[in-house]
C-alpha atoms as a PDB file:
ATOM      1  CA  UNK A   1     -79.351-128.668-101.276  1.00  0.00           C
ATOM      2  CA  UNK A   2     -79.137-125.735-103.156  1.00  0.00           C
ATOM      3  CA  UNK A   3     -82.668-123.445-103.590  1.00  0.00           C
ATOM      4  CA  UNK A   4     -83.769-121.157-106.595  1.00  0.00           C
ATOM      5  CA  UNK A   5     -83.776-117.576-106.283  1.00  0.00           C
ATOM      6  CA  UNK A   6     -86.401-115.628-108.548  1.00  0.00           C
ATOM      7  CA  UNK A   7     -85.520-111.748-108.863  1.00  0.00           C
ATOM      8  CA  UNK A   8     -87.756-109.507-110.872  1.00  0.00           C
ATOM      9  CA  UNK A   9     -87.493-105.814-112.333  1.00  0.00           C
ATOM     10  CA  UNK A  10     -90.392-103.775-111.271  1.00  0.00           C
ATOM     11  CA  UNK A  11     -90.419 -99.994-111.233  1.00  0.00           C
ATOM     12  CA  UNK A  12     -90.234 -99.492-107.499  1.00  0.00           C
ATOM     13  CA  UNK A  13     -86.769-101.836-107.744  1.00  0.00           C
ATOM     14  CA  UNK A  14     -86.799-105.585-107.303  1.00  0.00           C
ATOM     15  CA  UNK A  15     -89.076-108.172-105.688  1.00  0.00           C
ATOM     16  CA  UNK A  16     -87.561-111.580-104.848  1.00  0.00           C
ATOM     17  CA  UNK A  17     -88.306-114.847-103.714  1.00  0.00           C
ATOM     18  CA  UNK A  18     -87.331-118.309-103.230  1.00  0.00           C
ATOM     19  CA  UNK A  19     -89.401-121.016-105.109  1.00  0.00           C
ATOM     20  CA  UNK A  20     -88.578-123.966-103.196  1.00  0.00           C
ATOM     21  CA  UNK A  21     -89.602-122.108 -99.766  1.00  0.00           C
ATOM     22  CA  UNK A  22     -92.900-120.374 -99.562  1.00  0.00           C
ATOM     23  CA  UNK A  23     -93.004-117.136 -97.594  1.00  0.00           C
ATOM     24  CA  UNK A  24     -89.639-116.544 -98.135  1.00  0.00           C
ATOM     25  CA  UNK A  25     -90.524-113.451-100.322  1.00  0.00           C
ATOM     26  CA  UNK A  26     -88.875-109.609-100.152  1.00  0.00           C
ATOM     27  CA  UNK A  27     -88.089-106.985-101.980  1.00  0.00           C
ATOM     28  CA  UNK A  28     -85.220-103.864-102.735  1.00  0.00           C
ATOM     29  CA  UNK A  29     -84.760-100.770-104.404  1.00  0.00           C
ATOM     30  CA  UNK A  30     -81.707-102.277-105.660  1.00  0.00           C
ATOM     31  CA  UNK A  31     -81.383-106.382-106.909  1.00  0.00           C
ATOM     32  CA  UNK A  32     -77.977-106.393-104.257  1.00  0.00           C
ATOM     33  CA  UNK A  33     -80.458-104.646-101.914  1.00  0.00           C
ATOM     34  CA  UNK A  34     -82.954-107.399-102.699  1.00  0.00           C
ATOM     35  CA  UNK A  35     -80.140-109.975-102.126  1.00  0.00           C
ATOM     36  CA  UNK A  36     -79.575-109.536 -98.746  1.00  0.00           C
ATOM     37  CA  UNK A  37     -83.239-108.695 -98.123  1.00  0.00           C
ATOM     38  CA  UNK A  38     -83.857-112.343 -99.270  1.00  0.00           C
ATOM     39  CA  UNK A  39     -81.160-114.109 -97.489  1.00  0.00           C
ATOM     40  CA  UNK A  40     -82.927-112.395 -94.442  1.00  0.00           C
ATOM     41  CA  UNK A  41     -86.334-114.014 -95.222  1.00  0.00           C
ATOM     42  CA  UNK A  42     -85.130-117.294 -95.558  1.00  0.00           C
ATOM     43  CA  UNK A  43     -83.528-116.978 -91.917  1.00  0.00           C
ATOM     44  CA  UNK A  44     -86.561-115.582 -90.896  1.00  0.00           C
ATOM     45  CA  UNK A  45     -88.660-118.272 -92.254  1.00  0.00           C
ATOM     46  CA  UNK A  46     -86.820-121.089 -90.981  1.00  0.00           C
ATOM     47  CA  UNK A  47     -86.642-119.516 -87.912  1.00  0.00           C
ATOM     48  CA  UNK A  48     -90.463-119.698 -87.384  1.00  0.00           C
ATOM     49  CA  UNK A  49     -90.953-123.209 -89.418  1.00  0.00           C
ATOM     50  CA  UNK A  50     -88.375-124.520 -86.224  1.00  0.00           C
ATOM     51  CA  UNK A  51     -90.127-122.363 -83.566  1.00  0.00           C
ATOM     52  CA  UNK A  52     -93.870-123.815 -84.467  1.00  0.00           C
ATOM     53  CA  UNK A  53     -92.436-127.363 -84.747  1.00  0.00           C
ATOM     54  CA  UNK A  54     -90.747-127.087 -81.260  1.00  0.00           C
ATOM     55  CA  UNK A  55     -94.315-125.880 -79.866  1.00  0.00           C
ATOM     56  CA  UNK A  56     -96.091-128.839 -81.453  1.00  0.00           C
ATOM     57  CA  UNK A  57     -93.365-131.391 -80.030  1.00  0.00           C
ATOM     58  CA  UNK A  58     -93.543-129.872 -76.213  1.00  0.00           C
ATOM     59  CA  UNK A  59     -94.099-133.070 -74.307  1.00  0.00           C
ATOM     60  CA  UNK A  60     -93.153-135.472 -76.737  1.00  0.00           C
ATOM     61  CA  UNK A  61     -89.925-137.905 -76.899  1.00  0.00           C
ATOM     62  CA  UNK A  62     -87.540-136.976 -80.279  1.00  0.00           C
ATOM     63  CA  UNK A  63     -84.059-137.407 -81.813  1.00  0.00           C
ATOM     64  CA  UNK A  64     -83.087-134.278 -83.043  1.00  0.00           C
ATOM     65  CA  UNK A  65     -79.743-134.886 -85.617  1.00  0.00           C
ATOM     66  CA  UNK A  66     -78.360-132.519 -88.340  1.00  0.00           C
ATOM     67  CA  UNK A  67     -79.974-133.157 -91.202  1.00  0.00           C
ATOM     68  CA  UNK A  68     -78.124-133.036 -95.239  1.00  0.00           C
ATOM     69  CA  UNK A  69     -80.926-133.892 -98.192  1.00  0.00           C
ATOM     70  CA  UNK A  70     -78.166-135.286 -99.844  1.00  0.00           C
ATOM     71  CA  UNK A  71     -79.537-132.898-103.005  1.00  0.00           C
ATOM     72  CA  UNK A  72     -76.801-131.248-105.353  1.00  0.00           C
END
């Protein structure tokens, strides 16, 4: 699967964010700046998304498998 990247000019540098993962969302003085920023927040995010859907599972009987959308 392969995700969008949106960068945009502004005068304090660039702001960027991914469309396909809300929250994932940053910025940089410099687009390279706002680069790694965003690969960052995307860690981040997913981080957190896994963390809050461990705490709702506590108790509860899963498979847990590696999982490939399959999307170009």
């Amino acid at each position: 699967m392969r995700l969008t990247a949106i960068f945009m000019q502004v005068p304090e540098g660039y702001i960027a964010f991914v469309e396909e993962l809300p929250g994932a969302n940053t910025q940089g003085d410099t687009l390279e700046e706002a680069r790694e920023n965003l690969c960052e927040a995307v860690a981040l995010v997913l981080e957190a998304n896994r963390e809050l859907a461990e705490e709702s599972l506590v108790g509860q009987t899963v498979i847990r498998e590696p999982f490939d959308s399959g999307m170009p």
